[in-house]
N, C-alpha and C. Protein backbone atom coordinates (compact mmCIF):
# COMPACT_ATOMS: atom_id res chain seq x y z
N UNK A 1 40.58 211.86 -22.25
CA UNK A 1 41.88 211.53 -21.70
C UNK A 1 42.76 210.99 -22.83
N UNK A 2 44.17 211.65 -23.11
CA UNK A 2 45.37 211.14 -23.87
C UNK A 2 45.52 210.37 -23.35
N UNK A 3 46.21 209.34 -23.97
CA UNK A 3 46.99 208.29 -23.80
C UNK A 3 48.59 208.31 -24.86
N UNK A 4 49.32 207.91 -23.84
CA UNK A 4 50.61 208.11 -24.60
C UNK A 4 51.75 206.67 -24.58
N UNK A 5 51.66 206.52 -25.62
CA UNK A 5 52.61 204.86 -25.41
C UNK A 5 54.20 205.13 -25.64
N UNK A 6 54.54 204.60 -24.35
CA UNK A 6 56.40 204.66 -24.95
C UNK A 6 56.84 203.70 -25.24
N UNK A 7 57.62 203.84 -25.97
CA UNK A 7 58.65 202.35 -26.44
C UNK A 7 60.12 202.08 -25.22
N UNK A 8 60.54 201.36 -24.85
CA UNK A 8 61.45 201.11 -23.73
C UNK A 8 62.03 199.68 -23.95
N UNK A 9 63.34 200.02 -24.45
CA UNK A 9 64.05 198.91 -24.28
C UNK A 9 64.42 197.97 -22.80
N UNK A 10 64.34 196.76 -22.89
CA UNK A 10 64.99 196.22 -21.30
C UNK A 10 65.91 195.30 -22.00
N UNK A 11 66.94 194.59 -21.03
CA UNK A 11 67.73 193.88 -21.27
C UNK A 11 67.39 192.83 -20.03
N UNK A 12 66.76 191.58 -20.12
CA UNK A 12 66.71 190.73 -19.12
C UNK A 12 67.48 190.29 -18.80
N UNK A 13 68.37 190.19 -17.39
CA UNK A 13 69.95 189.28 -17.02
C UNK A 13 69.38 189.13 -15.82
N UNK A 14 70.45 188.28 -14.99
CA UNK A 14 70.20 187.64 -13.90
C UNK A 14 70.10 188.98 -12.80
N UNK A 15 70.78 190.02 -13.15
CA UNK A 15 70.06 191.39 -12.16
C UNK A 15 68.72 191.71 -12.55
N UNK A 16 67.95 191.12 -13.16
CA UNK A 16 66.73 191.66 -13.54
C UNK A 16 67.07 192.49 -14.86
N UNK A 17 65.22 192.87 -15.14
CA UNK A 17 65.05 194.31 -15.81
C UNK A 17 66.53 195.80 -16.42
N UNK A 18 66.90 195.49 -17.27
CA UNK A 18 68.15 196.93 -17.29
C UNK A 18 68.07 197.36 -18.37
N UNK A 19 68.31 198.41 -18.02
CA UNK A 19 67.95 199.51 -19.47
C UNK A 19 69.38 199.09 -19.79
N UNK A 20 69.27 199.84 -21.29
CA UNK A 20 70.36 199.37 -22.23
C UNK A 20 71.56 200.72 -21.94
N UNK A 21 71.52 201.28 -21.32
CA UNK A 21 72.35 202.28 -20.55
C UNK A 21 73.04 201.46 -19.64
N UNK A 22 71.86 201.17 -18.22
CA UNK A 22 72.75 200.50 -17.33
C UNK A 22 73.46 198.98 -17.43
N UNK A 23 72.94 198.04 -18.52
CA UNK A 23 73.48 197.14 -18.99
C UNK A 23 74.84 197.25 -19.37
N UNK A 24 75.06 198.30 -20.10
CA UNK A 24 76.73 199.20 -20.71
C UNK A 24 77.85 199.60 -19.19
N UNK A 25 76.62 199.93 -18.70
CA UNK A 25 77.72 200.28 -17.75
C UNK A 25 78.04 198.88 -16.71
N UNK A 26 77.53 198.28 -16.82
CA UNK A 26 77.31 196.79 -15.80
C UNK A 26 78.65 195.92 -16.37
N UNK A 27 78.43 196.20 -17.95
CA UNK A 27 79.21 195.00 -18.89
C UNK A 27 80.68 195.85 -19.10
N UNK A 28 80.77 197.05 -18.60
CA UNK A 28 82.10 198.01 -18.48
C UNK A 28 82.47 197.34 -17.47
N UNK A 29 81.73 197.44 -16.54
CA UNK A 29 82.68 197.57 -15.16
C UNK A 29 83.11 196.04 -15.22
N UNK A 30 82.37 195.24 -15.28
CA UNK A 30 82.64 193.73 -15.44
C UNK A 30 83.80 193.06 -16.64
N UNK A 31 83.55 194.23 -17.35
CA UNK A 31 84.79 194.01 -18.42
C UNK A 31 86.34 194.36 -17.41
N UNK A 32 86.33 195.84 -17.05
CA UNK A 32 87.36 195.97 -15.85
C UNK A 32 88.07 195.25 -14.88
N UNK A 33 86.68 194.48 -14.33
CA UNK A 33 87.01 194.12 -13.47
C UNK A 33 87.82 192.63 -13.64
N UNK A 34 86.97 192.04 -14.49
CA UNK A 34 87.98 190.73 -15.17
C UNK A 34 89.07 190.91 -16.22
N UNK A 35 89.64 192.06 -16.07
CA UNK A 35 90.46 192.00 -17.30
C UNK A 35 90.42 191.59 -18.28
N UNK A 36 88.95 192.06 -18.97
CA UNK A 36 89.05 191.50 -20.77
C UNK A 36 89.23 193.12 -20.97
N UNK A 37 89.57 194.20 -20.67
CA UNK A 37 89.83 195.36 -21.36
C UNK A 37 90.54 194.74 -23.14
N UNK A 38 91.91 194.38 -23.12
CA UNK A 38 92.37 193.92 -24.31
C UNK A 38 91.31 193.50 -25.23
N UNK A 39 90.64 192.25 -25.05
CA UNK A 39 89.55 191.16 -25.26
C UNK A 39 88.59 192.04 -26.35
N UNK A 40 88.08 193.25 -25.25
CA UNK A 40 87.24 193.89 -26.02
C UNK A 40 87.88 194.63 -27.09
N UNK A 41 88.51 195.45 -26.91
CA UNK A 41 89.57 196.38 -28.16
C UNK A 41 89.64 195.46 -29.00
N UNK A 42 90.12 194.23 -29.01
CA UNK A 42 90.36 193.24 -30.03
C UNK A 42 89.00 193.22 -31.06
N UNK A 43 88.21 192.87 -29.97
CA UNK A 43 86.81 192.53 -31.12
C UNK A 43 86.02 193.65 -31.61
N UNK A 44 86.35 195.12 -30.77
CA UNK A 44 85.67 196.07 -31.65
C UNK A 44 86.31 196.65 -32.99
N UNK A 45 88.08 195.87 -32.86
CA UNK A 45 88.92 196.24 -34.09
C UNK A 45 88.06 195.31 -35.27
N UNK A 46 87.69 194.11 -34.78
CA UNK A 46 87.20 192.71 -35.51
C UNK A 46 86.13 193.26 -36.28
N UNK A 47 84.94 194.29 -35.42
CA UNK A 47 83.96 194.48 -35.80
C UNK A 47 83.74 195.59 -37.06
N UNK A 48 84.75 196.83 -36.45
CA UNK A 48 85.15 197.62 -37.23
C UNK A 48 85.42 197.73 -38.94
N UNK A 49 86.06 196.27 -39.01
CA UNK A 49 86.93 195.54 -40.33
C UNK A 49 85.75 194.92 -40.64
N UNK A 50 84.23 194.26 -40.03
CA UNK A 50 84.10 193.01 -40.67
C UNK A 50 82.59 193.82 -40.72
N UNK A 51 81.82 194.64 -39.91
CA UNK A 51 80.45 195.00 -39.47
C UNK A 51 80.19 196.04 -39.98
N UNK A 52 79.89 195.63 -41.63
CA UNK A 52 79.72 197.22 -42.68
C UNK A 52 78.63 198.28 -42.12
N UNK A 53 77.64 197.37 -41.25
CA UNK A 53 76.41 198.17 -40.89
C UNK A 53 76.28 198.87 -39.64
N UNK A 54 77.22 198.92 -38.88
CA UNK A 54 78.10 199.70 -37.91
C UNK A 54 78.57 200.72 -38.63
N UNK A 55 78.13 201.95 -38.08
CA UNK A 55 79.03 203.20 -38.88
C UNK A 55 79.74 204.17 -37.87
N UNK A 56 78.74 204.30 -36.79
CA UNK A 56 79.07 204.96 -35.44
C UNK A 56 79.95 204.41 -34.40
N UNK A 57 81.11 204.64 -33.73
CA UNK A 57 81.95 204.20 -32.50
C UNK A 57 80.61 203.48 -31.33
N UNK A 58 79.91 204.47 -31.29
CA UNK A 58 78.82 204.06 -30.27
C UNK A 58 78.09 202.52 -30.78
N UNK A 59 77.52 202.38 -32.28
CA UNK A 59 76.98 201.30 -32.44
C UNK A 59 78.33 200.10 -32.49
N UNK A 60 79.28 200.15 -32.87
CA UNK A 60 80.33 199.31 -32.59
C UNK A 60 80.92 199.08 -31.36
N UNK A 61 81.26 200.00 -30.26
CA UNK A 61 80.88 199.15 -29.08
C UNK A 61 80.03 198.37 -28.21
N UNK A 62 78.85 199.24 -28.70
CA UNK A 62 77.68 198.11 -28.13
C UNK A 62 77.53 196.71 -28.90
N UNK A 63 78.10 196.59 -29.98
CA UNK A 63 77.73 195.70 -30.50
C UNK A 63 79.12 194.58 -30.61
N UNK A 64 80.13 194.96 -29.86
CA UNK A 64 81.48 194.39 -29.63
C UNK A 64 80.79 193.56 -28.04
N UNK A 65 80.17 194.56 -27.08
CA UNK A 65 79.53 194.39 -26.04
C UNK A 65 79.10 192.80 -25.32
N UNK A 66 77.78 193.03 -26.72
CA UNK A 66 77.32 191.48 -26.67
C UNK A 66 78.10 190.75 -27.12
N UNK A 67 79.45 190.99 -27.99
CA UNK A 67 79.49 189.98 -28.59
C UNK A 67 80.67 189.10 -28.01
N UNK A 68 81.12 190.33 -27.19
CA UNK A 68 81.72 189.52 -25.69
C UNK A 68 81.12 188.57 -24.60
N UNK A 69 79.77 189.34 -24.19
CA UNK A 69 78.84 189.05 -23.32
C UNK A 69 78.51 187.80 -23.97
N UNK A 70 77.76 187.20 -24.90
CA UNK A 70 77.64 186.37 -25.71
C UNK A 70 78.62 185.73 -26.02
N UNK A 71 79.78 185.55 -26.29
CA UNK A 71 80.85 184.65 -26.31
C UNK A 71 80.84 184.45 -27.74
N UNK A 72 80.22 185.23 -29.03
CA UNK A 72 80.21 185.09 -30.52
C UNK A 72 81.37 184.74 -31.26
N UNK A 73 82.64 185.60 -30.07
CA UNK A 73 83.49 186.30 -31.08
C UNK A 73 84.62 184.84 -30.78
N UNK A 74 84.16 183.62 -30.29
CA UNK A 74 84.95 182.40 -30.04
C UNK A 74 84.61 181.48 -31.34
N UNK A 75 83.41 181.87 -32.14
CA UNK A 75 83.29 181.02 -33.00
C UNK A 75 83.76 181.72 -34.44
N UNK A 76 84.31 182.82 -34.32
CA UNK A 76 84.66 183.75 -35.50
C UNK A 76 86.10 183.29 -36.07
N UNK A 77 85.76 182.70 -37.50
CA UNK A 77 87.19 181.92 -37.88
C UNK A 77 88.15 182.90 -37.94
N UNK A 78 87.80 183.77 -38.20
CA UNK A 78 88.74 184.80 -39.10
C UNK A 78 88.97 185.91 -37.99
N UNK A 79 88.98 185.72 -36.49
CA UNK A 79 89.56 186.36 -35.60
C UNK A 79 90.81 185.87 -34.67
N UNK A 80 91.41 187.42 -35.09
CA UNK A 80 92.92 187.44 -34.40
C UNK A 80 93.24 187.61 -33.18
N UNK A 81 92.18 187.83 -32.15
CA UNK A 81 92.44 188.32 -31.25
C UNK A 81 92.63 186.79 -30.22
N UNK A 82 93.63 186.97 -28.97
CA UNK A 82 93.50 186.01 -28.27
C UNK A 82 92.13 185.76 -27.55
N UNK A 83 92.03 184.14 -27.75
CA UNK A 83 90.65 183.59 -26.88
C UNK A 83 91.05 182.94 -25.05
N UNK A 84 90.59 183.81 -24.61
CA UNK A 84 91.04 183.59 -23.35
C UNK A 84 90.24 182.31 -22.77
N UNK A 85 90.55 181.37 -21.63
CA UNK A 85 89.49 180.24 -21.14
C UNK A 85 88.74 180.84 -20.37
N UNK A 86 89.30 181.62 -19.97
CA UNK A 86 88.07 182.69 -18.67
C UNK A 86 87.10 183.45 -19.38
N UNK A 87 85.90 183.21 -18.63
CA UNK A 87 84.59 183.85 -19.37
C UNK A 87 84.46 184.92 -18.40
N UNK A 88 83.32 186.07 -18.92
CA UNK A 88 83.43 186.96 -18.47
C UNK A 88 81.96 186.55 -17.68
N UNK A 89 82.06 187.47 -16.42
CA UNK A 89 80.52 187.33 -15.23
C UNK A 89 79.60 187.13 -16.56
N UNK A 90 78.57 185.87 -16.55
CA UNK A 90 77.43 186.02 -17.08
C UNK A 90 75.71 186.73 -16.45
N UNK A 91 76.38 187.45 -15.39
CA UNK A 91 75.21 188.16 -14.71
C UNK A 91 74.85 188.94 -15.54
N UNK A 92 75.85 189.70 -16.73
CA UNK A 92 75.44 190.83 -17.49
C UNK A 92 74.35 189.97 -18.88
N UNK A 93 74.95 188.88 -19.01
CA UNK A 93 74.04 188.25 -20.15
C UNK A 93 72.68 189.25 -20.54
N UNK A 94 72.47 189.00 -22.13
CA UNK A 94 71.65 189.19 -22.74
C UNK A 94 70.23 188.71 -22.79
N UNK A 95 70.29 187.31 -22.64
CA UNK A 95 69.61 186.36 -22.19
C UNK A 95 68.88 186.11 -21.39
């Protein structure tokens, strides 16, 4: 008998278990729905300029993602973008 091991990312949040697909789409709609649309554009411009190891659109939004979800981009001196007081649902958290 084979045996075959897969590798599988999860993202633990307060919905449980989420693949890193449905996490994207969780932290979209939640972006939508609270109006950080701007918020995010801002910090994937941030990331764009500052995240040499980002080369792909795809790895720079995911990685704008968390850094919304995470609240990173509040301690970033050298960002222009407005810091809003409203946080976004932490159901999507990383965490």
């Amino acid at each position: 008998m084979k045996y075959k091991i897969i590798f599988q990312e999860f993202y633990e949040t307060d919905l449980g278990e989420l693949l890193p697909e449905e996490w994207r789409k969780q932290v979209m709609a939640a972006v939508g729905e609270n109006g950080k649309t701007d918020l995010l554009e801002q910090i994937k411009d941030h990331c764009r300029k500052h995240c040499a190891w980002l080369h792909k659109e795809e790895e720079i939004e995911e990685y704008a993602l968390e850094c919304l979800v995470d609240e990173a981009y509040l301690y970033w001196k050298d960002f222009g973008g407005k810091v809003d007081e409203q946080r976004l649902l932490h159901y999507v958290s990383t965490e």
